[in-house]
Every structure is written in C-alpha cells, then in structure tokens.
N, C-alpha and C. Protein backbone atom coordinates (compact mmCIF):
# COMPACT_ATOMS: atom_id res chain seq x y z
N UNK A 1 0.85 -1.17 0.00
CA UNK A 1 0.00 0.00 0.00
C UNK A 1 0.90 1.24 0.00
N UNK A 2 0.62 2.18 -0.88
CA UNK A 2 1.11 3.51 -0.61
C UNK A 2 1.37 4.44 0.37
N UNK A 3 2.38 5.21 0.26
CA UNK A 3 2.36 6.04 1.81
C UNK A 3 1.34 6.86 1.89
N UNK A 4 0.83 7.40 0.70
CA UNK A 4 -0.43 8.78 0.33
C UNK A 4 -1.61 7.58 0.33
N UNK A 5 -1.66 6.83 0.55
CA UNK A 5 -3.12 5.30 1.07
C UNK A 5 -3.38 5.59 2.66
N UNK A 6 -1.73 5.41 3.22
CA UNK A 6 -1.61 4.90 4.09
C UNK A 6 -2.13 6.19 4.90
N UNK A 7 -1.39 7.49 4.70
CA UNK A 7 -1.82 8.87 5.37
C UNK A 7 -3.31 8.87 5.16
N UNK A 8 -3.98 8.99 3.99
CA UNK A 8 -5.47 9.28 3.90
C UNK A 8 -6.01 8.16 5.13
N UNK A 9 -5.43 7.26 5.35
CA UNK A 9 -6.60 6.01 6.34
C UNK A 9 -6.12 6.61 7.59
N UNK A 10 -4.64 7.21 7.62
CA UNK A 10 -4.60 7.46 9.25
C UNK A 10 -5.75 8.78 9.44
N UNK A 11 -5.64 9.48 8.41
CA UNK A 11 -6.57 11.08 8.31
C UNK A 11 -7.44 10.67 9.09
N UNK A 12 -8.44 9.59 8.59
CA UNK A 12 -9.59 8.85 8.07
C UNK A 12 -10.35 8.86 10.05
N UNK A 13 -8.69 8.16 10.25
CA UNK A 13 -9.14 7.85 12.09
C UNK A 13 -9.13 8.92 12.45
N UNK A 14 -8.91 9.93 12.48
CA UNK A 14 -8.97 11.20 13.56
C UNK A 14 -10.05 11.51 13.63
N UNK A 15 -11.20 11.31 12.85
CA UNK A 15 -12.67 12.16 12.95
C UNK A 15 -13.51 10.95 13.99
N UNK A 16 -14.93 11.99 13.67
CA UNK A 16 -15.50 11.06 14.56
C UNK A 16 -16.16 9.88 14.96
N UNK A 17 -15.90 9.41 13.22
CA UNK A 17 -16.00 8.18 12.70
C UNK A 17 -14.97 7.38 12.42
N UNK A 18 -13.85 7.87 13.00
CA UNK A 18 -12.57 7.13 12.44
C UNK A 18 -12.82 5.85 12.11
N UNK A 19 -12.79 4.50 12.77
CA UNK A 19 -13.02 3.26 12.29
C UNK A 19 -13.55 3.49 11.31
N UNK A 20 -14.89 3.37 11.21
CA UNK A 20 -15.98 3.51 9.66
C UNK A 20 -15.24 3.83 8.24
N UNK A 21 -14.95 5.04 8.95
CA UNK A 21 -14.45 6.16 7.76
C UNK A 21 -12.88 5.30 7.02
N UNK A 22 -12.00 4.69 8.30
CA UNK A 22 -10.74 4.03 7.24
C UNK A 22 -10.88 2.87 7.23
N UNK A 23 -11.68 2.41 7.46
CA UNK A 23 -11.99 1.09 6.77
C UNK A 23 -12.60 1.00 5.84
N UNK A 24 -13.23 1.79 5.53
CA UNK A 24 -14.39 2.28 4.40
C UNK A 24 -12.89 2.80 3.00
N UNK A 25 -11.99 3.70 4.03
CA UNK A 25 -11.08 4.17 2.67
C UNK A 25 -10.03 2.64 2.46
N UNK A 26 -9.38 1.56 3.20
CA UNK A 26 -8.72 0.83 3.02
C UNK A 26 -9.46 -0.36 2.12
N UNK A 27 -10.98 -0.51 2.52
CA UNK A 27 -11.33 -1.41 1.23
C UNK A 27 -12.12 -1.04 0.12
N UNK A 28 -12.08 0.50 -0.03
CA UNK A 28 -12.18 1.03 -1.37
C UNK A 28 -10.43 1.42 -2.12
N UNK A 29 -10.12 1.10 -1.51
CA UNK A 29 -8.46 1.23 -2.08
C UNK A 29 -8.06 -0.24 -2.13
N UNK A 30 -8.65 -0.78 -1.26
CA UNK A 30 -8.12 -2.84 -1.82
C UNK A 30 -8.57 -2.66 -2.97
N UNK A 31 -10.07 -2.65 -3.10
CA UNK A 31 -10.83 -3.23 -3.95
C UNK A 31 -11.06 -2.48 -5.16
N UNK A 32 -10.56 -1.41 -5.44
CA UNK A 32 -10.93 -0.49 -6.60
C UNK A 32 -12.40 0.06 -6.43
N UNK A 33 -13.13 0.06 -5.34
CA UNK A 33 -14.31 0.59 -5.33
C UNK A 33 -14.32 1.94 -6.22
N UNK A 34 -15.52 2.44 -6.88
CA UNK A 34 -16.19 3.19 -6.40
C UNK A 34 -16.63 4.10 -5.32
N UNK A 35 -17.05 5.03 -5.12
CA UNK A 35 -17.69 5.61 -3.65
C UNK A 35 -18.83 5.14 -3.76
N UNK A 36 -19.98 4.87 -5.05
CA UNK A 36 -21.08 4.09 -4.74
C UNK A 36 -20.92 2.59 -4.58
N UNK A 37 -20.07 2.10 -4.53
CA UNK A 37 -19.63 0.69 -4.44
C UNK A 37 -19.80 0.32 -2.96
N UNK A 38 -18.40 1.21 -2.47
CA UNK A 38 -18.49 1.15 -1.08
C UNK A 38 -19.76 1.17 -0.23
N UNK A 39 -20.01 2.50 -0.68
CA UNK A 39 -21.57 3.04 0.00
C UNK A 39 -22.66 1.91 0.17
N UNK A 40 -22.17 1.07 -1.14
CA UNK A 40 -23.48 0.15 -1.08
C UNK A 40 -22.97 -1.34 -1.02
N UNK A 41 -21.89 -1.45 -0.27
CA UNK A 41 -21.57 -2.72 0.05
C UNK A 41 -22.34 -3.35 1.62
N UNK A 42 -22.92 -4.72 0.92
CA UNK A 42 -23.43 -5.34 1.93
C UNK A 42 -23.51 -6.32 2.57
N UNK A 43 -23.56 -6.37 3.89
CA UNK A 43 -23.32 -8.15 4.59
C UNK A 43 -23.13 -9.32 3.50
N UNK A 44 -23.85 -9.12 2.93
CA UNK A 44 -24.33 -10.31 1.63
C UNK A 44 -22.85 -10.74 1.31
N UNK A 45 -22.14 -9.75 0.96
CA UNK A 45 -21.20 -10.16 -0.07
C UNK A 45 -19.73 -10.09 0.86
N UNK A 46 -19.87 -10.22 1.99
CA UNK A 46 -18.67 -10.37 2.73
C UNK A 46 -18.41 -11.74 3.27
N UNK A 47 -17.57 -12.59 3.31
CA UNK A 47 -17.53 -13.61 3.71
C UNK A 47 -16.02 -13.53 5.29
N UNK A 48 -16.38 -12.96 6.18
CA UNK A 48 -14.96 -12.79 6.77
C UNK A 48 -14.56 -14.20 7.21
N UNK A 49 -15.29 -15.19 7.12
CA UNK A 49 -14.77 -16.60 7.43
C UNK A 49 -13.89 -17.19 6.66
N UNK A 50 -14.39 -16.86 5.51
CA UNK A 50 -13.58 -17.58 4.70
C UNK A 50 -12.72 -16.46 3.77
N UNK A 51 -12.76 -15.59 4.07
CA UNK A 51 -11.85 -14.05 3.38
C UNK A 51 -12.24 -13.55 2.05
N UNK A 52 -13.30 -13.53 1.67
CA UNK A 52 -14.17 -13.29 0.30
C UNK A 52 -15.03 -12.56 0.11
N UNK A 53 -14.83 -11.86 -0.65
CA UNK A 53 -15.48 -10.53 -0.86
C UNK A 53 -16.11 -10.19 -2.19
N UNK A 54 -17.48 -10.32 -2.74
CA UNK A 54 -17.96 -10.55 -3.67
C UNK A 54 -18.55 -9.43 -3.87
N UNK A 55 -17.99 -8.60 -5.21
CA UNK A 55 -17.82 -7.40 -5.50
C UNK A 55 -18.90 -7.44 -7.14
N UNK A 56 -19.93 -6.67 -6.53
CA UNK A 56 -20.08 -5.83 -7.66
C UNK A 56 -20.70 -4.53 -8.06
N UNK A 57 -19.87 -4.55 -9.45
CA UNK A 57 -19.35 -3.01 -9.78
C UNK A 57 -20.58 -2.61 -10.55
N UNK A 58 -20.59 -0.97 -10.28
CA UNK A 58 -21.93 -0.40 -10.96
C UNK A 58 -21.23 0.17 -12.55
N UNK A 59 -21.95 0.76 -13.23
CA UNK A 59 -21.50 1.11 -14.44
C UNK A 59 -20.99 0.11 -15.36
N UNK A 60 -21.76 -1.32 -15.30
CA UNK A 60 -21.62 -2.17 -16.35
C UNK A 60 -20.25 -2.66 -16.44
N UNK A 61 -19.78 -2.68 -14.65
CA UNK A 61 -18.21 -3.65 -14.92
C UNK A 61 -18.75 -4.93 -14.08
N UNK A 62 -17.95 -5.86 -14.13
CA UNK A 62 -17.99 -7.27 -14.11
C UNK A 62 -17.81 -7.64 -12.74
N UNK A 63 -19.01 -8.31 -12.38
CA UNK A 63 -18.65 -8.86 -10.81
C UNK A 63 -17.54 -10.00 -10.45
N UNK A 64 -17.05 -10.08 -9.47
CA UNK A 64 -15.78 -10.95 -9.55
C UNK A 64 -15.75 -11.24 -7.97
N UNK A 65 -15.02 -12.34 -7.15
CA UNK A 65 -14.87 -12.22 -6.30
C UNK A 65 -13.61 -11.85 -5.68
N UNK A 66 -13.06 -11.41 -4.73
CA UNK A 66 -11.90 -10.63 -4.27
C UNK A 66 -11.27 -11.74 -3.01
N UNK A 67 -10.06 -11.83 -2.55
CA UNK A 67 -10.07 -12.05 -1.40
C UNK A 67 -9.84 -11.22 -0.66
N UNK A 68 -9.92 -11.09 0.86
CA UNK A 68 -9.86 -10.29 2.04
C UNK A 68 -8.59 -10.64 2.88
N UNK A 69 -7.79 -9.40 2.69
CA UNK A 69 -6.57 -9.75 3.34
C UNK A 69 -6.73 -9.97 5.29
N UNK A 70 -6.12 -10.10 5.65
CA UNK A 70 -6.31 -10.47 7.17
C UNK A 70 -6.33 -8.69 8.09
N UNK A 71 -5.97 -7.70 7.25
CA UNK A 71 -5.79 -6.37 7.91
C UNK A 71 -7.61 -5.88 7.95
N UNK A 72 -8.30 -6.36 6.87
CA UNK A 72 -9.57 -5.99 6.55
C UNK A 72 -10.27 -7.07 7.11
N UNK A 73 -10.16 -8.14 7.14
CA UNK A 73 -10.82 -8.79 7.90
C UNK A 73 -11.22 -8.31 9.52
N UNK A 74 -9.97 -7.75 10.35
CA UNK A 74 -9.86 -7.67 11.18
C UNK A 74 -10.66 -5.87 11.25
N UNK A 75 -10.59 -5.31 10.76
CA UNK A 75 -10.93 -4.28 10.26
C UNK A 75 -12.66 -4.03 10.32
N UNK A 76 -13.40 -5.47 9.46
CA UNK A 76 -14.25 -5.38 9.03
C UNK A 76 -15.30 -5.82 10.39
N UNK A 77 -14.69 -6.37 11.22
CA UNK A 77 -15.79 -7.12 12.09
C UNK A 77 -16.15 -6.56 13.41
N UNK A 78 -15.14 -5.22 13.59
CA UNK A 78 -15.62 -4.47 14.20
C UNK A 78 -17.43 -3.86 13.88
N UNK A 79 -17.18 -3.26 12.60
CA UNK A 79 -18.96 -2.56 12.49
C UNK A 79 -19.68 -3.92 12.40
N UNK A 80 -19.62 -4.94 11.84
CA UNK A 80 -20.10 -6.33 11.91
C UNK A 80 -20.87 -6.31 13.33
N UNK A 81 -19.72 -6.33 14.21
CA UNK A 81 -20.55 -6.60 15.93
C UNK A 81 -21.10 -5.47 16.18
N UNK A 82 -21.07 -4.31 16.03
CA UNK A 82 -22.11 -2.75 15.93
C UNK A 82 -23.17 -2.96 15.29
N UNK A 83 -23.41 -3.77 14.49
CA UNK A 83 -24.37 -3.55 13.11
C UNK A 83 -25.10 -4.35 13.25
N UNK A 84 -25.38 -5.51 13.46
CA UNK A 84 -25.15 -6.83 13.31
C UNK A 84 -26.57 -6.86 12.91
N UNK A 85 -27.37 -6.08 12.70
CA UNK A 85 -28.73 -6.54 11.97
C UNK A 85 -28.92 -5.35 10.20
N UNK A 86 -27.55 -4.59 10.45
CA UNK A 86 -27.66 -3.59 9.40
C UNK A 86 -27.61 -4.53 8.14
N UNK A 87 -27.95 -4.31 6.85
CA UNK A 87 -27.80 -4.74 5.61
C UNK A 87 -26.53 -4.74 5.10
N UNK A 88 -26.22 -2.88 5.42
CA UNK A 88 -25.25 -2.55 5.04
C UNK A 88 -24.11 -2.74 6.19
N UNK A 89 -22.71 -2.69 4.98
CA UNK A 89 -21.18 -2.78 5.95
C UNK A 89 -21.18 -1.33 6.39
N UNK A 90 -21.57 -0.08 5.58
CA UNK A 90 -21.26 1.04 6.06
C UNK A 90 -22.45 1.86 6.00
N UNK A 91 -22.78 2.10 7.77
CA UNK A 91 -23.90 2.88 7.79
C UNK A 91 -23.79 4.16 8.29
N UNK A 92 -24.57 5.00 7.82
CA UNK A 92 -24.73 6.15 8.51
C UNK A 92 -25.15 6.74 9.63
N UNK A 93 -25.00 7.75 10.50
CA UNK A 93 -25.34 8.07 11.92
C UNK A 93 -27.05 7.65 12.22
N UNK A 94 -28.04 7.31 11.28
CA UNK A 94 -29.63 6.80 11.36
C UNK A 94 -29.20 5.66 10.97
N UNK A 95 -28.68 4.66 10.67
CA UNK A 95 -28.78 3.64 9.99
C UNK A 95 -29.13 3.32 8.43
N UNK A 96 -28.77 2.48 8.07
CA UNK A 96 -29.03 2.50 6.51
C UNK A 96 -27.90 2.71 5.62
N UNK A 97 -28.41 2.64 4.38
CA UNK A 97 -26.86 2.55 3.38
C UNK A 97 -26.45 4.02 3.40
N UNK A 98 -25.58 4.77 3.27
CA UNK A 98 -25.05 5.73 3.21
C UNK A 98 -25.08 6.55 2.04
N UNK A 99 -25.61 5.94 0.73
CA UNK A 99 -25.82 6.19 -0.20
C UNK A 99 -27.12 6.58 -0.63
N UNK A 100 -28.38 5.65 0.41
CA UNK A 100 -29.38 5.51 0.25
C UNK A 100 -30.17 5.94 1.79
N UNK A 101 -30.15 7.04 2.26
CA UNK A 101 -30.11 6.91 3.63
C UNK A 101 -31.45 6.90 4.44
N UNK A 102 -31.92 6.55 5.23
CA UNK A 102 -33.16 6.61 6.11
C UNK A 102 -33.94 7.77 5.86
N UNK A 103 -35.19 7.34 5.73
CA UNK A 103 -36.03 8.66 4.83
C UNK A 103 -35.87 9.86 5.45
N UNK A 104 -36.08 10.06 7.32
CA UNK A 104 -35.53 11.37 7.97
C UNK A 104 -34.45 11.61 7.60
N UNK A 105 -33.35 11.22 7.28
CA UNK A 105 -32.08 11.37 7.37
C UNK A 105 -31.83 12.77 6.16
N UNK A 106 -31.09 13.55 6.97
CA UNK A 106 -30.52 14.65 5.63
C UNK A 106 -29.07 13.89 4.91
N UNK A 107 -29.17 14.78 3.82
CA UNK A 107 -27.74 14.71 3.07
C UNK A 107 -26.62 15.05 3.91
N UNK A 108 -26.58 15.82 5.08
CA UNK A 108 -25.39 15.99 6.00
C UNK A 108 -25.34 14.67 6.82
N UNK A 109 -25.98 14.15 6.89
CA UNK A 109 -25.74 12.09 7.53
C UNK A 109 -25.28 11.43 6.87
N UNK A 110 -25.34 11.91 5.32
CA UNK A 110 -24.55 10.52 4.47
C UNK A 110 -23.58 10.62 4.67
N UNK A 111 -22.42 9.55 4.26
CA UNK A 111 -21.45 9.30 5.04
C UNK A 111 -20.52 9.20 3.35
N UNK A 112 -21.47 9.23 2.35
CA UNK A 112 -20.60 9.05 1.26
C UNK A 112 -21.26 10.26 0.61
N UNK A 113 -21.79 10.83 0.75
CA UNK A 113 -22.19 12.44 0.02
C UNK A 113 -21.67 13.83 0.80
N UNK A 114 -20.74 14.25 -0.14
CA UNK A 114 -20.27 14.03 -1.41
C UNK A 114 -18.85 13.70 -1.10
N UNK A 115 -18.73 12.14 -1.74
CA UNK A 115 -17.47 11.65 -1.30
C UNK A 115 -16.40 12.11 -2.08
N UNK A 116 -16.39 13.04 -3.12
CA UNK A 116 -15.43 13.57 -3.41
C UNK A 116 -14.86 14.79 -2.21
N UNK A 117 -15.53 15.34 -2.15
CA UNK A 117 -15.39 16.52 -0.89
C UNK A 117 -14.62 15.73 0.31
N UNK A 118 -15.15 15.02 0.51
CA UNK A 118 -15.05 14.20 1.80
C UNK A 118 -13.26 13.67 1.51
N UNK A 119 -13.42 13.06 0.47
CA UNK A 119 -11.82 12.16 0.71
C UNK A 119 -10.96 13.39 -0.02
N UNK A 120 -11.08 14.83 -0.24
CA UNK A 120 -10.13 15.93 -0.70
C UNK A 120 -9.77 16.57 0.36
N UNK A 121 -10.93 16.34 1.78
CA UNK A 121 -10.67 16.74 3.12
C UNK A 121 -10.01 15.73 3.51
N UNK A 122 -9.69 14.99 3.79
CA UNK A 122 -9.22 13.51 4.02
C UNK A 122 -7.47 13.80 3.59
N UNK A 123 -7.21 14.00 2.53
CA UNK A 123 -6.08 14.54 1.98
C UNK A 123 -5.45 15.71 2.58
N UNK A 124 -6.33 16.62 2.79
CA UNK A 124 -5.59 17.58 3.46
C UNK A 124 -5.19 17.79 4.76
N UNK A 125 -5.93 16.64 5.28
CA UNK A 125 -5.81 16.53 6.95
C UNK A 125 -4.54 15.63 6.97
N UNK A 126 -4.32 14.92 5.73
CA UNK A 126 -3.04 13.88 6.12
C UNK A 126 -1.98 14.43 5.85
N UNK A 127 -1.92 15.53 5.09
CA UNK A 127 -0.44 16.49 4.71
C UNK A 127 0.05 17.23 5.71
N UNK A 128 -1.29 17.61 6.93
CA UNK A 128 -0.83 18.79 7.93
C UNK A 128 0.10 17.88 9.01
C-alpha cells in the first residue's frame, strides 16, 4: 500500500467516525471501489470466514470475487458486531446505506455524500 493510502486512512481515524471512515477508505483502495460501491456494500457479499469478498461493480463492470486480506478482515468485524442486523457494511449516523439513507435522514448524515469533498478533506488533513 502507498504512503499517500496509508496517510489518507490514518486522516480517516482522527474524525468522529474514524473506524468507519478508514476502513471504508482501506477497502475502497483494496478493492478499486467506487464511492457508490463502497456506499453500497453489503453483509451479503462479505464472507470474513472464509476471506471473500464478492464485488459488484456499478457502471456495467464485471462482478468478480476478491479475497480479504487479514488487515480488513480484522478491520471489518468491528462494524459487523455494531451492526449486526444492518444490511449494510457502512452505515450512517440513522442507519441504513449511506448512499441511500433513512427517509428522515438529511444529506449531512450521508457518510458518502459528497465523497469527493469528503476524501479531498481527508487529503488535506493527512499532509498537515
């Protein structure tokens, strides 16, 4: 992994989501996610038993399965035991996909809107 990977995930922990937030950036950087990828990755397709991660991509790319290195595994089962009835791997402060969020929920709860903004702040917090 890169050192400019590695800074954005430490960034990632300082807020007040740290866990969420760099685990969210370490397996969209394993995996080539998307930000809607991530956003909408779910229990379904995680296997932490057996290290498999069944990925698929929006915009008409090809589902495939991945394996799960042991850093993400370990990574991943934290929100797992938080969640444990959520759909989604990454939820927002109401619950729900982050992409798709709980009907009260504003656009300042998503957790991936607007994830460009979000990971350019992310960047700049890891340079200071």
């Amino acid at each position: 992994m890169g050192r400019e990977v590695e800074r954005l995930i430490e960034a990632a922990k300082r807020n007040r989501h740290g866990h969420r937030d760099s685990t969210m950036v370490l397996v969209a950087y394993r995996h080539g996610f998307r930000a809607s990828e991530v956003c909408d990755l779910e229990w379904s397709q995680v296997e932490l038993d057996t290290g498999r991660l069944h990925v698929r991509r929006a915009k008409k790319g090809t589902p495939s399965v991945h394996p799960i290195r042991g850093d993400e595994i370990r990574a991943l089962r934290k929100p797992r035991r938080e969640n444990s009835t959520e759909a989604y791997v990454f939820v927002s402060e109401r619950g729900g996909s982050p992409s798709h969020p709980a009907p009260r929920q504003s656009r300042q709860d998503a957790v991936c809107h607007p994830s460009a903004h979000a990971a350019a702040r992310l960047r700049l917090q890891a340079r200071q």
